[in-house]
Each structure stands twice: as structure tokens, then as C-alpha cells.
C-alpha atoms as a PDB file:
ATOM      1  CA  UNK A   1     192.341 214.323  99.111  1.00  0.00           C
ATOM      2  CA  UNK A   2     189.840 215.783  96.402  1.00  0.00           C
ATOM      3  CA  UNK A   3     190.385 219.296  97.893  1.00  0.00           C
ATOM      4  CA  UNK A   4     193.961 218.272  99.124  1.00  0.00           C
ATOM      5  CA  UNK A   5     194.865 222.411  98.702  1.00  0.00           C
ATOM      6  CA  UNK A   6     192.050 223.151 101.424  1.00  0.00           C
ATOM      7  CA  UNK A   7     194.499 221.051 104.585  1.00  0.00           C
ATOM      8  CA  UNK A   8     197.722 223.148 103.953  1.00  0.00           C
ATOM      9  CA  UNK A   9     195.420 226.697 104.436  1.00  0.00           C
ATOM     10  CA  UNK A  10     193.998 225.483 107.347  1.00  0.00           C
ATOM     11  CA  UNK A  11     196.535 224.242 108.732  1.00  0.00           C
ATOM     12  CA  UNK A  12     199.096 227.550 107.739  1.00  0.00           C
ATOM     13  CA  UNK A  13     195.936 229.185 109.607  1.00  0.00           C
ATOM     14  CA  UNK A  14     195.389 227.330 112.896  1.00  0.00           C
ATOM     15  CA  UNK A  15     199.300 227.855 113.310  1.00  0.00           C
ATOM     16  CA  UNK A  16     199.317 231.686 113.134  1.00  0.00           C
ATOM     17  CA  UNK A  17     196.779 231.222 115.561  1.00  0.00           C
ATOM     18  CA  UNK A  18     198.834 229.412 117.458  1.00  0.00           C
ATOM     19  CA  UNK A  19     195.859 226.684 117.375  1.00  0.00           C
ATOM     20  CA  UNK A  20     197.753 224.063 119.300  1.00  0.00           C
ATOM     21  CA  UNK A  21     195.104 223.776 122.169  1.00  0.00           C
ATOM     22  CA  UNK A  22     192.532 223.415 119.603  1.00  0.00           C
ATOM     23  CA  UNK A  23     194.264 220.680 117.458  1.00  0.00           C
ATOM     24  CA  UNK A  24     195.179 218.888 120.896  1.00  0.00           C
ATOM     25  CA  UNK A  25     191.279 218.852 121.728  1.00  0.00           C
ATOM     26  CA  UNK A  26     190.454 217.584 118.393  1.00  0.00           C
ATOM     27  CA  UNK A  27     192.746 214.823 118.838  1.00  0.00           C
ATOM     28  CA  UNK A  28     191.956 213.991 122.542  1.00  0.00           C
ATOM     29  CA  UNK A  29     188.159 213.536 120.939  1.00  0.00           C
ATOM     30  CA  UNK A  30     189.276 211.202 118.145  1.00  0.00           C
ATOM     31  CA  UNK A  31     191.132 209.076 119.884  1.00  0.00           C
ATOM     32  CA  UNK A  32     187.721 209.207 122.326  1.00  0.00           C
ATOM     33  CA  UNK A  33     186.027 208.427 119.225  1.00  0.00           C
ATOM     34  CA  UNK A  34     188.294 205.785 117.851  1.00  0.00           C
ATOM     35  CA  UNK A  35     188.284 203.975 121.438  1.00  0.00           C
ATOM     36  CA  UNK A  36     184.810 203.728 121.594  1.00  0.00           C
ATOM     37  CA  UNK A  37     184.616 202.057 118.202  1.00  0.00           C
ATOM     38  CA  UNK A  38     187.084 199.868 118.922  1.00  0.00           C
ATOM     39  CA  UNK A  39     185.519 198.692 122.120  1.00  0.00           C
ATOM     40  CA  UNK A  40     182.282 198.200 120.394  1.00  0.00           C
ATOM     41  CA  UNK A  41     183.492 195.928 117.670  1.00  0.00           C
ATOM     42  CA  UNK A  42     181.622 192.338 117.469  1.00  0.00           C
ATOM     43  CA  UNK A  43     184.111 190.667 115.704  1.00  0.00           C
ATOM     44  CA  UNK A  44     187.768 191.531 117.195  1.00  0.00           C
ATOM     45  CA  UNK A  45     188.975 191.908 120.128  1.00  0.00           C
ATOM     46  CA  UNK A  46     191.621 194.618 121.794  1.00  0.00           C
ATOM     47  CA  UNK A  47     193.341 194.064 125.369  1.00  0.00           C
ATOM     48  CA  UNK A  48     194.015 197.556 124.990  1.00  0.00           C
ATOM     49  CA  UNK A  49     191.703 199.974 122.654  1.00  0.00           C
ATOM     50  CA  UNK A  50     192.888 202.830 124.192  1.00  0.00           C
ATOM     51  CA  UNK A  51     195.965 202.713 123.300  1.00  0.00           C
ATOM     52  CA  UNK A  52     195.241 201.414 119.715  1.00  0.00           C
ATOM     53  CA  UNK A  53     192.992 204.388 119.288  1.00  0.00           C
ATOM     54  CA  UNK A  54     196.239 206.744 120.736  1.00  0.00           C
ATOM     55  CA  UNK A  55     198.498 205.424 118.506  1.00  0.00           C
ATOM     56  CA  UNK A  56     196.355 205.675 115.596  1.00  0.00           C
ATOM     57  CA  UNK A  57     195.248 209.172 116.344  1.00  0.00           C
ATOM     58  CA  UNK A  58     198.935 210.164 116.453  1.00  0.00           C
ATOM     59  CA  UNK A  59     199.516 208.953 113.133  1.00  0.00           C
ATOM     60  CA  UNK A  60     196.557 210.390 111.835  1.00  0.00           C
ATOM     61  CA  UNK A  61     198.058 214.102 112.904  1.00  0.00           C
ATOM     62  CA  UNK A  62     201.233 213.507 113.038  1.00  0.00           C
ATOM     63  CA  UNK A  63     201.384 213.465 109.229  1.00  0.00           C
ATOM     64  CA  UNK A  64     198.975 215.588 108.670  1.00  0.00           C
ATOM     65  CA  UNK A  65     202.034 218.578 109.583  1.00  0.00           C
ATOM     66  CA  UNK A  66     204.494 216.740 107.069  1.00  0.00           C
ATOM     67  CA  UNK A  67     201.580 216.683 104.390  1.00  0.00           C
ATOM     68  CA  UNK A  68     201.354 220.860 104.755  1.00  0.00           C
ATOM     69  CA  UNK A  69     205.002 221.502 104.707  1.00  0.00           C
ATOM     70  CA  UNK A  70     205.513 219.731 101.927  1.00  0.00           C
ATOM     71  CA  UNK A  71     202.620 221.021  99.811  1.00  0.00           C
ATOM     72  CA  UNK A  72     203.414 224.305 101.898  1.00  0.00           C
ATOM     73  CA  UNK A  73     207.264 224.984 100.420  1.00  0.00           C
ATOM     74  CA  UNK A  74     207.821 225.721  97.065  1.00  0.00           C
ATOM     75  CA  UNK A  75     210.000 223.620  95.095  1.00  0.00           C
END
């Protein structure tokens, strides 16, 4: 959030580039990433880290478009 002007021109960017592939990839490895954490984790237990690690990779992007649009429109 320091450079919080930095994630709207990226993201105005990877979507004149029609980036969605891209962002999809980034998010399949995250939620890799977050699942693998989750399964390693000494004190807690998950029945299911995978789909912990889905649901909090879709929140992760999912706002990230609502963050840009509304930084993105002038009010």
C-alpha cells in the first residue's frame, strides 16, 4: 500500500493486454503456494487446504479489480 498508485497502472496495463491468462497463472501458483503452506503448518490443522488456499486466493484478486476501479475513476 506504500506505492498503492503502482497496482491501478499495472493492472490498467495487463488489461489492454488482455493479461487474463497471465493473472489466471499467477493465481493458480498462489493458491499452489498458499496450499503448500497450509499443509506444512505444525500447529493447525486443515481437512481441506486446498480449498482454504482457493478461497483465499480468490479474495486476494478478486479485490484487487475493485481496488483499481476505484482508484482508476475519477471522482
Amino acid at each position: 500500500m506504500a506505492q498503492a498508485q503502482v497496482s491501478p497502472a499495472l493492472y490498467r496495463i495487463a488489461m489492454e493486454l488482455d493479461a487474463r491468462e497471465l493473472i489466471e497463472l499467477a493465481a493458480r501458483r498462489s493458491a499452489r503456494a498458499i496450499e503448500a503452506m497450509l499443509s506444512t503448518i505444525g500447529d493447525g490443522r486443515f481437512a481441506n487446504p486446498s480449498l482454504v488456499a482457493q478461497t483465499l486466493t480468490a479474495a486476494l484478486y478478486g479485490t484487487l479489480p475493485a481496488f483499481c476501479h476505484r482508484v482508476l475513476i475519477p471522482r
